[in-house]
C-alpha atoms as a PDB file:
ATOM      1  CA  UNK A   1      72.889  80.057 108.270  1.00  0.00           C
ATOM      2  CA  UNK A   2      70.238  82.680 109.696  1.00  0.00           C
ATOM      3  CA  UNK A   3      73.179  85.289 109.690  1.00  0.00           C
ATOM      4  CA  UNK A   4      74.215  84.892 106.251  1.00  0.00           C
ATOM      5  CA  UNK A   5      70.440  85.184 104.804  1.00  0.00           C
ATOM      6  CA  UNK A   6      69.439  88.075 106.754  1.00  0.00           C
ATOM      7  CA  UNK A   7      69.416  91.487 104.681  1.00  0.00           C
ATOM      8  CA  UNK A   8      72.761  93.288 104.706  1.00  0.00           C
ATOM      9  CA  UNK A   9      74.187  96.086 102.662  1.00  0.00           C
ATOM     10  CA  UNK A  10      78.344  97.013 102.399  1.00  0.00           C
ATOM     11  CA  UNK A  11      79.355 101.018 101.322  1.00  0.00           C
ATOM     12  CA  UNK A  12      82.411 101.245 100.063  1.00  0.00           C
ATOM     13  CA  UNK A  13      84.377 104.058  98.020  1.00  0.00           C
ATOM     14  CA  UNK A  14      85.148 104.695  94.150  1.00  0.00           C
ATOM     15  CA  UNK A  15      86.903 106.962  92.120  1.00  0.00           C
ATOM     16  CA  UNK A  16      84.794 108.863  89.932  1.00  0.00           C
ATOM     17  CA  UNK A  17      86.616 107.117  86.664  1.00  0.00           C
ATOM     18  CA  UNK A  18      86.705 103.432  88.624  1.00  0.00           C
ATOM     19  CA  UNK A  19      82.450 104.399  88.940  1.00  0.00           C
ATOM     20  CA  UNK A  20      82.285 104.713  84.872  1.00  0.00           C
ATOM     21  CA  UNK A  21      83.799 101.304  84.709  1.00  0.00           C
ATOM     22  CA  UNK A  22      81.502  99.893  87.366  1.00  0.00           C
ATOM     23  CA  UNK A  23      78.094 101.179  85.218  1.00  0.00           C
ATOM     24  CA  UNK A  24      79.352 100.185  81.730  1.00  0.00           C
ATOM     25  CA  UNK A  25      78.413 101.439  78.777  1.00  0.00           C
ATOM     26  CA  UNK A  26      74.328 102.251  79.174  1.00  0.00           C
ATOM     27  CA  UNK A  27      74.534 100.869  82.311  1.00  0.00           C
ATOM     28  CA  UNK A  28      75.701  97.252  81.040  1.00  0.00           C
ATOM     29  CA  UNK A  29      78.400  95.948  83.378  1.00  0.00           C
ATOM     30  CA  UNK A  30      76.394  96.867  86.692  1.00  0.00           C
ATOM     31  CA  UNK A  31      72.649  95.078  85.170  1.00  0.00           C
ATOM     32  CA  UNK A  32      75.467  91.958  84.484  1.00  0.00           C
ATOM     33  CA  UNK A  33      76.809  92.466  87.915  1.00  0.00           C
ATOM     34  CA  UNK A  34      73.209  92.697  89.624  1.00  0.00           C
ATOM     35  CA  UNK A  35      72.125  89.775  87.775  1.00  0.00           C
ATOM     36  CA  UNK A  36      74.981  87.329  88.238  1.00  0.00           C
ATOM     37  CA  UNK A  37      75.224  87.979  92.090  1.00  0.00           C
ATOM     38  CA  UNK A  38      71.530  88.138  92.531  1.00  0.00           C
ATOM     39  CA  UNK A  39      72.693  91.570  94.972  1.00  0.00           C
ATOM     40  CA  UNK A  40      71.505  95.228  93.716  1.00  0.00           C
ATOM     41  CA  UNK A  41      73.931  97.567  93.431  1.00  0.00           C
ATOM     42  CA  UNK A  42      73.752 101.349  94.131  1.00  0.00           C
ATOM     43  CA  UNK A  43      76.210 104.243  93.139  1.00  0.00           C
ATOM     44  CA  UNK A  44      75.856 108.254  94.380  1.00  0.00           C
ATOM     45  CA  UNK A  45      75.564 110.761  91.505  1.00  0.00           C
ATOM     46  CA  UNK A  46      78.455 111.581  90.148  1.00  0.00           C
ATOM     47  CA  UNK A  47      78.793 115.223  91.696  1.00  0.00           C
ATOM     48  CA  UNK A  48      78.014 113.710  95.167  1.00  0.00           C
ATOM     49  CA  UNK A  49      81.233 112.128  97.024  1.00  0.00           C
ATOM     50  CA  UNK A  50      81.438 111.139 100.477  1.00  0.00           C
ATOM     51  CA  UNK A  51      82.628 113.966 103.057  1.00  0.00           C
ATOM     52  CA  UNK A  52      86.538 114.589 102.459  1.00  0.00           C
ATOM     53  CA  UNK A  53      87.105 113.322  99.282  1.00  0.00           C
ATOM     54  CA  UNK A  54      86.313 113.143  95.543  1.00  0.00           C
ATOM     55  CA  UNK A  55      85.041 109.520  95.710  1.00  0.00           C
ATOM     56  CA  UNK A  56      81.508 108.518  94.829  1.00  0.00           C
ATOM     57  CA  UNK A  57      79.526 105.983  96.574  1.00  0.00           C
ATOM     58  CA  UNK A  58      78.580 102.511  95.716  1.00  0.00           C
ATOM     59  CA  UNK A  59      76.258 100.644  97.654  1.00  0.00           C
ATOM     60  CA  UNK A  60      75.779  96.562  97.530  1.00  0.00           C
ATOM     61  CA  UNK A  61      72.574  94.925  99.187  1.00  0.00           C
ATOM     62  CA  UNK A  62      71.254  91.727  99.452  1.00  0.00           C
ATOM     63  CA  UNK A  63      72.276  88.731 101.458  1.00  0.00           C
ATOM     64  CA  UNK A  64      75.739  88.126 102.718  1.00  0.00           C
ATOM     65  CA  UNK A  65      76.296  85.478  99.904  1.00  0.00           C
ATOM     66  CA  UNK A  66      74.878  87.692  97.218  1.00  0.00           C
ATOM     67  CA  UNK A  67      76.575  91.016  98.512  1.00  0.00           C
ATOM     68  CA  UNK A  68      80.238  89.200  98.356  1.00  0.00           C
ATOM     69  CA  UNK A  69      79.616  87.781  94.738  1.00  0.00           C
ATOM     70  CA  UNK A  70      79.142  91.309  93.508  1.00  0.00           C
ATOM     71  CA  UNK A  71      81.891  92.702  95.583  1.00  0.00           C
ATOM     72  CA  UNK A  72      84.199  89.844  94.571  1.00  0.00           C
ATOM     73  CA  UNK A  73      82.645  91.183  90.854  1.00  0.00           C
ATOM     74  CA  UNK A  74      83.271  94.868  91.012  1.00  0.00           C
ATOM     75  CA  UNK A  75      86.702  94.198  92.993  1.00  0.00           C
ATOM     76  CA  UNK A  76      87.838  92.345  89.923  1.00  0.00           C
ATOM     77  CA  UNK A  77      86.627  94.477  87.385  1.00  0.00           C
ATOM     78  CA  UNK A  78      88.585  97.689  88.934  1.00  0.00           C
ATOM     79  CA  UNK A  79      91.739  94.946  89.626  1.00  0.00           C
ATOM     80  CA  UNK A  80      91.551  93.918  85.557  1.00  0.00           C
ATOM     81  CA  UNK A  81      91.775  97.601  84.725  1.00  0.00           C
ATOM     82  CA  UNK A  82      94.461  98.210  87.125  1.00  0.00           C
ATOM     83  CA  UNK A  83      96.865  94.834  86.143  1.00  0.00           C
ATOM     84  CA  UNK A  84      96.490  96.842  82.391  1.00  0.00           C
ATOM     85  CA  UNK A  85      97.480  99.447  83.166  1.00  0.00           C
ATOM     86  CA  UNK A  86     100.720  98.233  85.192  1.00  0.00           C
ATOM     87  CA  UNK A  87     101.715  95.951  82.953  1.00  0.00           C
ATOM     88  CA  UNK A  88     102.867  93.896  85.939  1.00  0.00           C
ATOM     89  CA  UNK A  89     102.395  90.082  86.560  1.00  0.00           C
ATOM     90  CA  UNK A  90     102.837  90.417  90.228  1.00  0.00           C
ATOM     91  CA  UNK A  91      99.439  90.107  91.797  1.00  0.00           C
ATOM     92  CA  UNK A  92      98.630  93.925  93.231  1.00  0.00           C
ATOM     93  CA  UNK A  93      97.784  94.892  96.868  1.00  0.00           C
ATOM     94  CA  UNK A  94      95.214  97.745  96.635  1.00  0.00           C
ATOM     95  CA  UNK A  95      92.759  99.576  99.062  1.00  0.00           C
ATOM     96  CA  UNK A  96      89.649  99.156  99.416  1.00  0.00           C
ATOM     97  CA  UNK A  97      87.740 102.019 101.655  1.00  0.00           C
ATOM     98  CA  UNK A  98      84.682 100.568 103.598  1.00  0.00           C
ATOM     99  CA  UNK A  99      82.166 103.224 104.809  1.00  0.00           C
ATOM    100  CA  UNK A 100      80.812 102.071 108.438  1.00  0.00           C
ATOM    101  CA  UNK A 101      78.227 103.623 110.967  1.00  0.00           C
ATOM    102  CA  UNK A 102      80.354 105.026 113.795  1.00  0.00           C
ATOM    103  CA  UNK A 103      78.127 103.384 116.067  1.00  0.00           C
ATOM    104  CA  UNK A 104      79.011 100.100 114.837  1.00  0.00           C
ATOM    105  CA  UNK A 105      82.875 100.485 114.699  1.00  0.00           C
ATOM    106  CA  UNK A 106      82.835  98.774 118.335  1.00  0.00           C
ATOM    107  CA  UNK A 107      81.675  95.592 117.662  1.00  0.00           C
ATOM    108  CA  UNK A 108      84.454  95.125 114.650  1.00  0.00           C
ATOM    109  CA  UNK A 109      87.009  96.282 116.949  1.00  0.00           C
ATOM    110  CA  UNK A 110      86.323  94.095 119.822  1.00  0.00           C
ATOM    111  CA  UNK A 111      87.441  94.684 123.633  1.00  0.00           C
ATOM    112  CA  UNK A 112      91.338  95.944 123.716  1.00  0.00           C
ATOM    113  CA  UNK A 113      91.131  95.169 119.731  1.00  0.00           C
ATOM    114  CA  UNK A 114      90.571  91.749 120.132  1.00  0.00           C
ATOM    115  CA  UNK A 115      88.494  91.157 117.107  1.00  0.00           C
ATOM    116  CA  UNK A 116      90.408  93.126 114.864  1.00  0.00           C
ATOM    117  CA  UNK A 117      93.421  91.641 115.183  1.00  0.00           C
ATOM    118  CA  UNK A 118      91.457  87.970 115.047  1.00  0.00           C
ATOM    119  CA  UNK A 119      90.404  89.703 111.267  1.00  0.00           C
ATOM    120  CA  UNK A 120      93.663  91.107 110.434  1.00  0.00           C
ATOM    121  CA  UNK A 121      95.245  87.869 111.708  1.00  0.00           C
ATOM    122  CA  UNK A 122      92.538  85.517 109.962  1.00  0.00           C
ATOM    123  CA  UNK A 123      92.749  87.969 106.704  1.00  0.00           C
ATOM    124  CA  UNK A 124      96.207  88.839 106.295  1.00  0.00           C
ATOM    125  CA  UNK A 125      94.913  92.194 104.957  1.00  0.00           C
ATOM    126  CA  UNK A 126      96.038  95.565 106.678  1.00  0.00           C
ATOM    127  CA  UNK A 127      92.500  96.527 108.235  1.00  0.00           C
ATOM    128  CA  UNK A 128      92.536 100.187 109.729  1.00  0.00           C
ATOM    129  CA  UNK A 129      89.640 102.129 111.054  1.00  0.00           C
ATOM    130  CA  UNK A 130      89.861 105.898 110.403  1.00  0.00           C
ATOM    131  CA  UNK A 131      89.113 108.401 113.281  1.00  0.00           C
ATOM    132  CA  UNK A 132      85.442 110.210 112.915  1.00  0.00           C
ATOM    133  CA  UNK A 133      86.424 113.315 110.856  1.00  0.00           C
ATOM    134  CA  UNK A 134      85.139 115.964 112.666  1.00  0.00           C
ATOM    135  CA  UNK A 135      85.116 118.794 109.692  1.00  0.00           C
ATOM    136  CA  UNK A 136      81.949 117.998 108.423  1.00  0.00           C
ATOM    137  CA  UNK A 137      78.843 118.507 110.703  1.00  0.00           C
ATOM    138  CA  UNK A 138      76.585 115.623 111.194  1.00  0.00           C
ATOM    139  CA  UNK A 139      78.846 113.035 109.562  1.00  0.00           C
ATOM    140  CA  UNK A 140      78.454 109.844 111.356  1.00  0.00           C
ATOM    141  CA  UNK A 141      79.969 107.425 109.663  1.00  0.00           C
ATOM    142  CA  UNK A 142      84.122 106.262 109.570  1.00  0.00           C
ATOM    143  CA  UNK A 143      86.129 105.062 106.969  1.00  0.00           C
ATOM    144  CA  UNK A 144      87.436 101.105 107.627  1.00  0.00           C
ATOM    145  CA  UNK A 145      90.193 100.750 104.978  1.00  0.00           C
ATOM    146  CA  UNK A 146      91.291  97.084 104.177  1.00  0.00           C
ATOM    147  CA  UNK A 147      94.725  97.104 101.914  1.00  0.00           C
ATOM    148  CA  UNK A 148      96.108  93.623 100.429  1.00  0.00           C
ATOM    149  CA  UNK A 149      95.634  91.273  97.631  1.00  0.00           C
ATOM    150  CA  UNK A 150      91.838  90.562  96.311  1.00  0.00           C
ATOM    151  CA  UNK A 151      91.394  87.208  98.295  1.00  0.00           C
ATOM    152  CA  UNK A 152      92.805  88.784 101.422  1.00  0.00           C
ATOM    153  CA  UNK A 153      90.472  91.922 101.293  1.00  0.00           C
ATOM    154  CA  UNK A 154      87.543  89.473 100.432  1.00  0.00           C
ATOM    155  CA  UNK A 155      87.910  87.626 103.269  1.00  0.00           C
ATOM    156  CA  UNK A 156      88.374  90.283 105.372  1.00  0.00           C
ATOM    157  CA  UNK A 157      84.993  91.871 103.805  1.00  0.00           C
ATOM    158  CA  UNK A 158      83.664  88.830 104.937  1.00  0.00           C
ATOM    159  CA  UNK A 159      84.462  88.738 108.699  1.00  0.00           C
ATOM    160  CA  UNK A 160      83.681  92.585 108.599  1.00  0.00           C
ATOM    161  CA  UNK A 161      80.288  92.108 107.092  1.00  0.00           C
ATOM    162  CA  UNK A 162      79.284  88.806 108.994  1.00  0.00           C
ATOM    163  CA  UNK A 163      80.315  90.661 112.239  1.00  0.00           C
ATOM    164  CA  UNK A 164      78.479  94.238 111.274  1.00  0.00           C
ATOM    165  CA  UNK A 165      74.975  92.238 110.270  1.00  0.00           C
ATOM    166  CA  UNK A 166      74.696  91.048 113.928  1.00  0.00           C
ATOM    167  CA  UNK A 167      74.797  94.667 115.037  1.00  0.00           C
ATOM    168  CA  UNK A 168      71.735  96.605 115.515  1.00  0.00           C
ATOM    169  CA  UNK A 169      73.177 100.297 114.528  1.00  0.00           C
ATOM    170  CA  UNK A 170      74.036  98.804 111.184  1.00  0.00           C
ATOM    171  CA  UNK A 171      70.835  97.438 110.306  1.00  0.00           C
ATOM    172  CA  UNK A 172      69.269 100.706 111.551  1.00  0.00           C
ATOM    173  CA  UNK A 173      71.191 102.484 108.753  1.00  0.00           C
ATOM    174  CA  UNK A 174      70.584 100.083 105.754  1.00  0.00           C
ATOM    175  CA  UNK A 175      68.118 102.616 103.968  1.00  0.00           C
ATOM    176  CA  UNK A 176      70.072 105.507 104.781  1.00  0.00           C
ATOM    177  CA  UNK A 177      70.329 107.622 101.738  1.00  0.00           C
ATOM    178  CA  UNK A 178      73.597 107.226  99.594  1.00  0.00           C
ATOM    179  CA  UNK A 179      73.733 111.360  99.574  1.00  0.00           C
ATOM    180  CA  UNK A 180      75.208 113.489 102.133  1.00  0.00           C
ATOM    181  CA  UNK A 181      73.743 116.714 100.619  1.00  0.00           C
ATOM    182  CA  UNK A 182      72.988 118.203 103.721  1.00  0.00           C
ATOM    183  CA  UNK A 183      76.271 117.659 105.809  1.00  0.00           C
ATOM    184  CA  UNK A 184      78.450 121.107 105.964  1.00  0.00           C
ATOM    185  CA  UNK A 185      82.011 121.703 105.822  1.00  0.00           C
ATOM    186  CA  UNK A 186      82.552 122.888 109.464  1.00  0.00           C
ATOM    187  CA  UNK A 187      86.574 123.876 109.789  1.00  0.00           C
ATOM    188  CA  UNK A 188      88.247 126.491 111.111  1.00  0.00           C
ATOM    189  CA  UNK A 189      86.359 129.050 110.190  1.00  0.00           C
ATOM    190  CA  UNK A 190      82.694 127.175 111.328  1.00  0.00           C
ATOM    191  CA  UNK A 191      83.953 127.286 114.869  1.00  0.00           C
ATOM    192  CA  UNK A 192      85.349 130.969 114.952  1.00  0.00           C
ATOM    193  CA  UNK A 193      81.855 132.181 114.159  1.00  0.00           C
ATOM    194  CA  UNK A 194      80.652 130.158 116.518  1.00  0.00           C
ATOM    195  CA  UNK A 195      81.784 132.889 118.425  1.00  0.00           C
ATOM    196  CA  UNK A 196      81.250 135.780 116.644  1.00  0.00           C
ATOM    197  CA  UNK A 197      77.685 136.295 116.305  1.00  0.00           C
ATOM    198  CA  UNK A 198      74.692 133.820 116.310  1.00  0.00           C
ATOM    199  CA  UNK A 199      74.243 135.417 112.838  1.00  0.00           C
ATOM    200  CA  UNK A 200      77.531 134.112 111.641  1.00  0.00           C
ATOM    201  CA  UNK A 201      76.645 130.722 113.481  1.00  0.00           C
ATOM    202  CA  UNK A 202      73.872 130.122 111.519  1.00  0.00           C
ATOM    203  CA  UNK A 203      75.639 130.845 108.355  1.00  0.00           C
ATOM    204  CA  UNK A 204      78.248 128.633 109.088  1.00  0.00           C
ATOM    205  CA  UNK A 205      76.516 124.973 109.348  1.00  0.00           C
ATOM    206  CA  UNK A 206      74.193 126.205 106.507  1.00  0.00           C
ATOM    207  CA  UNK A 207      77.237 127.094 104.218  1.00  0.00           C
ATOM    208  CA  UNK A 208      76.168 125.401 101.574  1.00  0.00           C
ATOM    209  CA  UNK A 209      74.976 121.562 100.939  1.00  0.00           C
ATOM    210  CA  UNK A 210      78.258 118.658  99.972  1.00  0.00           C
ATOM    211  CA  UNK A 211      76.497 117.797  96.908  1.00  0.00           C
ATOM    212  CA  UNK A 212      76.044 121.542  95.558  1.00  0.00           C
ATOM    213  CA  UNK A 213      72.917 123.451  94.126  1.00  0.00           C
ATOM    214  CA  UNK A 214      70.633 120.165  94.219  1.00  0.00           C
ATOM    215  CA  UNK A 215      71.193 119.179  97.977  1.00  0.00           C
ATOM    216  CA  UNK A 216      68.425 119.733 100.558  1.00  0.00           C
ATOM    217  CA  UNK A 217      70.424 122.428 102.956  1.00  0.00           C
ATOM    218  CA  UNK A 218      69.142 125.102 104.806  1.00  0.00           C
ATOM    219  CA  UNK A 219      68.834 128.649 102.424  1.00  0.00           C
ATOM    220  CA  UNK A 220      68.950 132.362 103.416  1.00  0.00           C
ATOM    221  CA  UNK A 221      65.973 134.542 102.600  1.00  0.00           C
ATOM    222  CA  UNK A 222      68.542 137.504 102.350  1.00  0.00           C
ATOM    223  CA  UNK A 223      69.235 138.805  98.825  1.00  0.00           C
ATOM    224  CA  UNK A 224      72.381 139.770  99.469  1.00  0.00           C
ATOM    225  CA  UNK A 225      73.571 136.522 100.638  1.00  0.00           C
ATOM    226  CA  UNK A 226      72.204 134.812  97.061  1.00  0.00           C
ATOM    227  CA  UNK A 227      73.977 137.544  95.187  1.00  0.00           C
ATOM    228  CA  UNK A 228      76.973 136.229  93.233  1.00  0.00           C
ATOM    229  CA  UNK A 229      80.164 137.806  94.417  1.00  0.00           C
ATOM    230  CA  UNK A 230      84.172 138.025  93.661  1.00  0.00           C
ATOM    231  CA  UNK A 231      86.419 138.381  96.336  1.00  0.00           C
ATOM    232  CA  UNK A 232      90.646 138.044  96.341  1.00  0.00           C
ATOM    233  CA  UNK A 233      92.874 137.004  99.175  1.00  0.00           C
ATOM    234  CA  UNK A 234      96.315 136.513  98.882  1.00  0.00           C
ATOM    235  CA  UNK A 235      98.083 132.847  99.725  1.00  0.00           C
ATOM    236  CA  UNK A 236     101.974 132.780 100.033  1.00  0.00           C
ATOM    237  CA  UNK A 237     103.376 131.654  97.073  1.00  0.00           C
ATOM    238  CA  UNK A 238     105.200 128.821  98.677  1.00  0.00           C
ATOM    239  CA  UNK A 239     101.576 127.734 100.026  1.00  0.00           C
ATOM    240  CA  UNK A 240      99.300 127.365  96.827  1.00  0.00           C
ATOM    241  CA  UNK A 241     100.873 123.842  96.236  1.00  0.00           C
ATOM    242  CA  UNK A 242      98.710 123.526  99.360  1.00  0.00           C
ATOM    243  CA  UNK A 243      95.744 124.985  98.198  1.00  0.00           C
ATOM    244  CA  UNK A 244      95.861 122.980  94.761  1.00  0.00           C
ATOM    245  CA  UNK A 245      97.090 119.427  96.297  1.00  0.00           C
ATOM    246  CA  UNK A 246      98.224 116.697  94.160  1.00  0.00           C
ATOM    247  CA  UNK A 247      95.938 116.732  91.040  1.00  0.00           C
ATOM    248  CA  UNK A 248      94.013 119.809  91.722  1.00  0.00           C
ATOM    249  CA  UNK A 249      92.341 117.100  94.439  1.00  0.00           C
ATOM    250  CA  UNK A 250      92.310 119.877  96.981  1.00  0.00           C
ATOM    251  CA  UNK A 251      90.787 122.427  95.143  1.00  0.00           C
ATOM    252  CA  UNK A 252      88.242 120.262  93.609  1.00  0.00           C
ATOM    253  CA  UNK A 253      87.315 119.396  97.357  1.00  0.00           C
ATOM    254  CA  UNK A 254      87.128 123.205  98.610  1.00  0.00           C
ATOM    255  CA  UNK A 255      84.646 123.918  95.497  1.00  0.00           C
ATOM    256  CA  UNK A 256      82.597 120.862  95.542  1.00  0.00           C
ATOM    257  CA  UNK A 257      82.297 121.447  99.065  1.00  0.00           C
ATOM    258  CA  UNK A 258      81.770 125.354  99.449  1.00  0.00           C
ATOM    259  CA  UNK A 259      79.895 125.619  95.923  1.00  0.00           C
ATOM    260  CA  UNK A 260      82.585 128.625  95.039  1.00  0.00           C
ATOM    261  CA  UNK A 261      84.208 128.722  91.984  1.00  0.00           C
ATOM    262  CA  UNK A 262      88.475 129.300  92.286  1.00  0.00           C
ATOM    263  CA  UNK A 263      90.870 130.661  90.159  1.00  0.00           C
ATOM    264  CA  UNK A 264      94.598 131.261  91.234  1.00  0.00           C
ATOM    265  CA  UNK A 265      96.792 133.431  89.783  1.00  0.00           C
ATOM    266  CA  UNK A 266     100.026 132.645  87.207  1.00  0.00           C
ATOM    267  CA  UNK A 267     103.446 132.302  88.616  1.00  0.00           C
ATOM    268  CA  UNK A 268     104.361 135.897  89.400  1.00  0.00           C
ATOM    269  CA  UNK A 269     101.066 137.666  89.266  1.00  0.00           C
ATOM    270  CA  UNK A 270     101.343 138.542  92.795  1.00  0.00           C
ATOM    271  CA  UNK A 271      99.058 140.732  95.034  1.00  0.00           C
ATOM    272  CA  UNK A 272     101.005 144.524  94.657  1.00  0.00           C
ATOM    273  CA  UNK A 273     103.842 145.049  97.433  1.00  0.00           C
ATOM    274  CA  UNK A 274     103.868 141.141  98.451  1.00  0.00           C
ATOM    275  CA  UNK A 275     104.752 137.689  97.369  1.00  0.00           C
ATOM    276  CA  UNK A 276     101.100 136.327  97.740  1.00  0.00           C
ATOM    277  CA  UNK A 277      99.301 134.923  95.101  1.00  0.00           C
ATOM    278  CA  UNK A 278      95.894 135.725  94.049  1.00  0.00           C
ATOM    279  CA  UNK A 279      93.323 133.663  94.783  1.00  0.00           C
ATOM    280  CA  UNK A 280      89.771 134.687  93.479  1.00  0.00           C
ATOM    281  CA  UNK A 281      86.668 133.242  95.043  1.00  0.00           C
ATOM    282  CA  UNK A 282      83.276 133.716  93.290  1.00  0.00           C
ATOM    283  CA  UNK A 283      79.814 132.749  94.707  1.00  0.00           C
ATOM    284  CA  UNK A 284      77.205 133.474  97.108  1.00  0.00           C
ATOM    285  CA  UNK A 285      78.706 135.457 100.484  1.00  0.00           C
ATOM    286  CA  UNK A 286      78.364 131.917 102.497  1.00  0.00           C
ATOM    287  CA  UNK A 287      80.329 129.965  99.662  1.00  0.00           C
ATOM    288  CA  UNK A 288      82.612 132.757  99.209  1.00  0.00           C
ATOM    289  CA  UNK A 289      83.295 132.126 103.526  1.00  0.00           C
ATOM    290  CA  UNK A 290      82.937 128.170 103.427  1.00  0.00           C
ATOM    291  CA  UNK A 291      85.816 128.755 100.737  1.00  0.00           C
ATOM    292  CA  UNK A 292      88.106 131.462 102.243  1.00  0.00           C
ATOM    293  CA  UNK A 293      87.698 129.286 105.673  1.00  0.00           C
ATOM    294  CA  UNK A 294      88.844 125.955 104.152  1.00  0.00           C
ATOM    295  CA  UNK A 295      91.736 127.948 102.351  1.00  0.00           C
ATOM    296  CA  UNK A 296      92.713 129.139 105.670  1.00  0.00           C
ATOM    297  CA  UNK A 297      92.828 125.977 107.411  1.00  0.00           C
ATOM    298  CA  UNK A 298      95.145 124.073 105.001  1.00  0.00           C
ATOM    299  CA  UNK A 299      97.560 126.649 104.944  1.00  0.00           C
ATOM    300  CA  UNK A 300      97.363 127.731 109.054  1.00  0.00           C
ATOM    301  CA  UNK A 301      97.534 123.634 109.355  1.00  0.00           C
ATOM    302  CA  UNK A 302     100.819 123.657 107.564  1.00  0.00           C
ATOM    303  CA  UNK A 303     102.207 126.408 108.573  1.00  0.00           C
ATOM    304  CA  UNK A 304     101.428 124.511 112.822  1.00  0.00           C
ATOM    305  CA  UNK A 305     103.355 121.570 111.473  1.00  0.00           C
ATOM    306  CA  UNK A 306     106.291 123.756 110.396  1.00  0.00           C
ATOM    307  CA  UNK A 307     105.707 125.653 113.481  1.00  0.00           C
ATOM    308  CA  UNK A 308     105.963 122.525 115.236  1.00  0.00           C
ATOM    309  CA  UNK A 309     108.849 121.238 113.631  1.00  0.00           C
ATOM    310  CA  UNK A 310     111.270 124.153 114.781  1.00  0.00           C
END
């Protein structure tokens, strides 16, 4: 009884469109949701995702009782939107992404994965714990992803969250801010000036900030680094699939991320003498680099894999 009264909060992951049905028109649905659970409920701005992906943010506090009402709520919202659009009559498994402090990913996994597999076992939802992703400087937090039908990833949001409020770590991070503006895209390209020149170090973690102009990350005094600038490099035609990703998702990730606008060439406009595409980066010199360096890294990842593969 003490457990499920004390203040707890759940993060967990939405689509940019699924966040639009969430807030209702003028903000109706999520006052209806707020005020039926008796939880509040908190998304990120709609240009600010978490580290990795296009997703926004939504955060639900209160007590354990309150906080799975309006989860239960918002679940079944996004589910009655989905079952539309299906058509289908079966009752869907979907995935729902939890965002937990890395420092409290222990005590849900339990010695050997004890108390995991009690959840998963308890649950019958798929419950997987993403590694830390390492990319982004200062991220500290890990993705717990819980797949199955609503009632299975409810109760499984309910062992999870019963579990995390007796950990210190997570009540430590309940007011965290929803934003991570000031995390830095820190790939390939972050560590090889690393080694370059303590110049170049400094410009890589202050690249630019996740959530673009209106984050709070570190800015050059230099003029010439502010100064908008173009720059082409060529990507091997077989490689801007890459690049893009399904959707344009990839793309939309390097220039949320690097605050560069991209533009890629037509089919057959190739860089003269080759078979590369153009790619044209425009933005500051560090956004034009935090670009270029993420470009680099998807397609020297694939090209390891194929590498690998011989």
């Amino acid at each position: 009884a003490d457990t499920t009264e004390k203040a707890a909060y759940i993060r967990f992951l939405v689509s940019n469109a699924a966040a639009g049905s969430v807030i209702g028109k003028g903000g109706a649905t999520i006052t209806d949701f707020q005020s039926e659970s008796g939880a509040r409920i908190q998304l990120s701005r709609n240009y600010e995702f978490f580290p990795g992906t296009s997703d926004r943010i939504i955060m639900i506090s209160g007590n354990i009782d309150e906080i799975l009402r309006a989860v239960e709520l918002v679940l079944n919202k996004l589910l009655s939107e989905l079952h539309t659009e299906d058509g289908g009559d079966a009752e869907p498994r979907m995935k729902l992404r939890l965002i937990v402090p890395n420092g409290s990913c222990g005590s849900i996994i339990g010695k050997g994965g004890a108390i995991i597999k009690s959840f998963i076992e308890d649950s019958q939802a798929g419950i997987k714990i993403s590694p830390l992703d390492h990319n982004f400087y200062g991220l500290n937090d890990r993705l717990v992803t819980l797949t199955g039908t609503l009632n299975e990833q409810m109760r499984a949001v309910d062992l999870i969250l019963s579990k995390l409020v007796e950990d210190p770590h997570y009540s430590q991070s309940m007011h965290t801010p929803l934003s991570y503006a000031v995390l830095t895209y820190c790939g390939f390209y972050c560590f090889l000036f690393a080694y370059v020149s303590p110049y170049e170090a400094t410009a890589a973690y202050n690249v630019v900030n996740y959530a673009g102009q209106n984050g709070g990350g570190g800015k050059f005094q230099n003029n010439k680094e502010e100064r908008t600038n173009s720059v082409t490099i060529g990507v091997a035609d077989e490689h801007i699939g890459l690049v893009v990703g399904r959707g344009g998702r990839n793309i939309l990730e390097i220039s949320q991320v690097s605050g560069a606008k991209i533009k890629i060439s037509d089919r057959g406009d190739f860089m003269t003498g080759t078979n590369d595409r153009k790619v044209t980066i425009t933005g500051t010199q560090r956004a034009i680099r935090a670009a270029e360096g993420m470009i680099t890294q998807k397609v020297s990842y694939a090209s390891e894999r194929v590498a690998d593969q011989l």
